[in-house]
N, C-alpha and C. Protein backbone atom coordinates (compact mmCIF):
# COMPACT_ATOMS: atom_id res chain seq x y z
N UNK A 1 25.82 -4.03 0.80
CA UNK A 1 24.53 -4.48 0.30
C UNK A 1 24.40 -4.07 -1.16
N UNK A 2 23.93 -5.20 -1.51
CA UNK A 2 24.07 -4.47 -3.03
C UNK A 2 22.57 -3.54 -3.58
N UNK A 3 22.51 -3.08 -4.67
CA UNK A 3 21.71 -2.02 -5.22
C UNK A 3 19.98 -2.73 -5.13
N UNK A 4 20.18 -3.36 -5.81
CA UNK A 4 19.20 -4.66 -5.95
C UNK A 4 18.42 -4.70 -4.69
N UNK A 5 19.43 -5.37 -3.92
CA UNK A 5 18.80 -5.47 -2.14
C UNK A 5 17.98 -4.57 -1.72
N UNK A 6 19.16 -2.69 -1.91
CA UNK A 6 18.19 -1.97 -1.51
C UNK A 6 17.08 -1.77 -1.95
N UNK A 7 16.93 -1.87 -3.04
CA UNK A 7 15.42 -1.63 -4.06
C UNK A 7 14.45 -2.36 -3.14
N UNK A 8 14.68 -3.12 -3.22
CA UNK A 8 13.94 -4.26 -2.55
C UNK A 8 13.38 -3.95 -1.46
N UNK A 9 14.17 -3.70 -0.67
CA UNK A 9 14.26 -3.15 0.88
C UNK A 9 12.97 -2.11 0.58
N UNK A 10 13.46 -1.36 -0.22
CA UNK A 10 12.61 -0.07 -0.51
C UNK A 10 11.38 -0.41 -0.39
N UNK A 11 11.26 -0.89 -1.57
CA UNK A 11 9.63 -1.56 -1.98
C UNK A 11 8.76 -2.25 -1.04
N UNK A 12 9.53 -3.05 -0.09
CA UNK A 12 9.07 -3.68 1.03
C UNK A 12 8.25 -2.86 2.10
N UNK A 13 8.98 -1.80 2.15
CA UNK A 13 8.70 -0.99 3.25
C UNK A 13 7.33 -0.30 2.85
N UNK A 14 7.70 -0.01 1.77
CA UNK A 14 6.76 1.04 0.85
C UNK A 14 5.42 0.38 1.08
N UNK A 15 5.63 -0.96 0.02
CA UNK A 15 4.25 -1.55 0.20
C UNK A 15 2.98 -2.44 1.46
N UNK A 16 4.33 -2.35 2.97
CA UNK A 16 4.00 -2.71 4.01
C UNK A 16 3.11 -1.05 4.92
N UNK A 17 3.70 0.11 4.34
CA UNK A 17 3.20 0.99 4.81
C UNK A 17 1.91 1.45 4.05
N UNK A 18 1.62 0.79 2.40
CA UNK A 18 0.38 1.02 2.29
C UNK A 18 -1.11 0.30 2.59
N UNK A 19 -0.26 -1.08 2.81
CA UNK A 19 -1.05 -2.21 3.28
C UNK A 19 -1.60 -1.37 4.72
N UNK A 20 -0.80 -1.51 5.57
CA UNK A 20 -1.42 -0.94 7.08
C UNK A 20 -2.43 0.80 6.81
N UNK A 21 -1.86 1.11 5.81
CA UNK A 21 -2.63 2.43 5.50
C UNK A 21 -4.48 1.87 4.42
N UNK A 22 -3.79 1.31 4.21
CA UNK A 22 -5.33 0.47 3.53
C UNK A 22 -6.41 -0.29 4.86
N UNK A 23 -5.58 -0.84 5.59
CA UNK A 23 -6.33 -1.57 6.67
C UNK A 23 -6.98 -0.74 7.27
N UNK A 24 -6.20 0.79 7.65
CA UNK A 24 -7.09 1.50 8.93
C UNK A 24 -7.72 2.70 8.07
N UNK A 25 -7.89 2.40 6.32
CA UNK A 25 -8.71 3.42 5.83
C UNK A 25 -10.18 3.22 6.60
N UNK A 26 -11.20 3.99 5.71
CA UNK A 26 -12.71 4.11 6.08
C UNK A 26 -13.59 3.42 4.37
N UNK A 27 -12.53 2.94 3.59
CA UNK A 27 -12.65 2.36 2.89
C UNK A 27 -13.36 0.81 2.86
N UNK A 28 -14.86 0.36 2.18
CA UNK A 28 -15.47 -0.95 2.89
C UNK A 28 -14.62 -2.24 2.60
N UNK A 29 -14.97 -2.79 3.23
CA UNK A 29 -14.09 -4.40 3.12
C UNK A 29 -13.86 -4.86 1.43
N UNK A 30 -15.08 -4.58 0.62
CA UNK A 30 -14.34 -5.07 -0.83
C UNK A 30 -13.30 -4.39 -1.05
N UNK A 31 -13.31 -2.88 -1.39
CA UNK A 31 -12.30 -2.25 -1.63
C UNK A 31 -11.19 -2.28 -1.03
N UNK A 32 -11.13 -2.39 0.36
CA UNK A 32 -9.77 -2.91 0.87
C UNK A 32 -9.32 -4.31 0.40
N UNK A 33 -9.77 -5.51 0.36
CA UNK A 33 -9.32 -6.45 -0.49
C UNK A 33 -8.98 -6.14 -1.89
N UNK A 34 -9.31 -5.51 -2.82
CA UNK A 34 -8.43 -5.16 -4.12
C UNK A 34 -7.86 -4.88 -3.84
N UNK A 35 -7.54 -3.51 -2.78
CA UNK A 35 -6.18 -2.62 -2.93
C UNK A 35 -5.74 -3.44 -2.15
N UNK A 36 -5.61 -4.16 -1.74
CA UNK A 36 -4.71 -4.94 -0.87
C UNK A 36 -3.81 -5.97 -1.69
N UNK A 37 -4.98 -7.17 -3.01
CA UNK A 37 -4.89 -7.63 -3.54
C UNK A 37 -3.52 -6.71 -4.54
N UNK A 38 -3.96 -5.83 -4.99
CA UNK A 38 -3.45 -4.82 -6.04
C UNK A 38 -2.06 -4.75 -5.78
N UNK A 39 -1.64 -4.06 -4.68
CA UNK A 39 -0.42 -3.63 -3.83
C UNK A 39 0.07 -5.30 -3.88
N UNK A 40 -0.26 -6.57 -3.16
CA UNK A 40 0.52 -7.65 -3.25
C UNK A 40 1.01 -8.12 -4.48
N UNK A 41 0.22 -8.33 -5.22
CA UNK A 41 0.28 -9.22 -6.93
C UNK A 41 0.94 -8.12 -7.82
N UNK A 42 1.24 -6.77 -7.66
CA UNK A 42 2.12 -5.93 -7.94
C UNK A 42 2.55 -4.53 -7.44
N UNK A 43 3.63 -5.54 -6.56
CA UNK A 43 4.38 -4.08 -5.41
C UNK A 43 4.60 -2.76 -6.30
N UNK A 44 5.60 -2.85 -7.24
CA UNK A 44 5.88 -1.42 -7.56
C UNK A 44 4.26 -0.56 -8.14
N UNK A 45 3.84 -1.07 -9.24
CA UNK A 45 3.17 -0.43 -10.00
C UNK A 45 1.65 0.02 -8.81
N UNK A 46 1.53 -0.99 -8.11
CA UNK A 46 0.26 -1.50 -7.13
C UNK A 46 0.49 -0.31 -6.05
N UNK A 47 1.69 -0.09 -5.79
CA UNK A 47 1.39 1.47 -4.32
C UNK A 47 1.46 2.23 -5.34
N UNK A 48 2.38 2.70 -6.73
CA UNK A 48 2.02 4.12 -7.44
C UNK A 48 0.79 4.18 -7.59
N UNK A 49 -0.28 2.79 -7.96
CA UNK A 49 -1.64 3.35 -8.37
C UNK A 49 -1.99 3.56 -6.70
N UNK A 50 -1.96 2.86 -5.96
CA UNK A 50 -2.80 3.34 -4.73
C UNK A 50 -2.25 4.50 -3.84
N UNK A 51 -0.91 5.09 -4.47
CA UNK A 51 -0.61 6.34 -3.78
C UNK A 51 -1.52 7.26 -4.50
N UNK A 52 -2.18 7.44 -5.41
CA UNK A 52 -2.54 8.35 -6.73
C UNK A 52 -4.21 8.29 -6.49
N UNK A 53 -4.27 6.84 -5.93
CA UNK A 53 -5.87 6.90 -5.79
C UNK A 53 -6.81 6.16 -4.96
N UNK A 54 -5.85 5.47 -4.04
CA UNK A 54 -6.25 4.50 -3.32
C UNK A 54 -7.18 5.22 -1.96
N UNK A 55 -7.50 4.39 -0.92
CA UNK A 55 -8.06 5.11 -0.08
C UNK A 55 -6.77 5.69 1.57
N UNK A 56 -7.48 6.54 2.28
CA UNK A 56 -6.90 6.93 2.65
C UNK A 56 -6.78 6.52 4.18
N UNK A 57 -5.98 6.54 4.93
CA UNK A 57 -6.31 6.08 6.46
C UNK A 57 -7.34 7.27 7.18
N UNK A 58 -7.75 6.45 8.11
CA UNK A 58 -8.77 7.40 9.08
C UNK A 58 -8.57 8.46 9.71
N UNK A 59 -8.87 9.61 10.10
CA UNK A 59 -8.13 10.91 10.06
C UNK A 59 -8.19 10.47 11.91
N UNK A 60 -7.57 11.22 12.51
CA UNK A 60 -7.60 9.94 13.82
C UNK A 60 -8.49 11.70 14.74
N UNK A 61 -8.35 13.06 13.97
CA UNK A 61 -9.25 13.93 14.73
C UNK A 61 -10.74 13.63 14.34
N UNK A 62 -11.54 12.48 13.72
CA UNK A 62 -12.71 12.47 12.90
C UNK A 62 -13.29 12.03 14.29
């Protein structure tokens, strides 16, 4: 597989695990549509900002 691929691979994963982490935040429906928006229309840069500041999933002891 080449280098490329994996990147890719990477990023995929990355930004599929912040998507589902955005869905089951406590964050309201607009804000989950940007960061959602954000993370799609730009994978790499879009999870560094929403790892840094995005919202967080639901603490599941709350």
């Amino acid at each position: 597989m080449e280098v490329a691929g994996l990147g890719g691979l990477i990023v995929l994963g990355l930004d599929l695990w912040a998507l589902v982490s955005i869905i089951g935040s406590r964050a309201g429906t607009g804000a989950k549509v940007l960061w959602i928006l954000l993370v799609i229309v730009m994978p790499v840069l879009g999870f560094i900002i929403w790892l840094i500041a995005g919202p967080r999933a639901a603490d599941s002891a709350a």
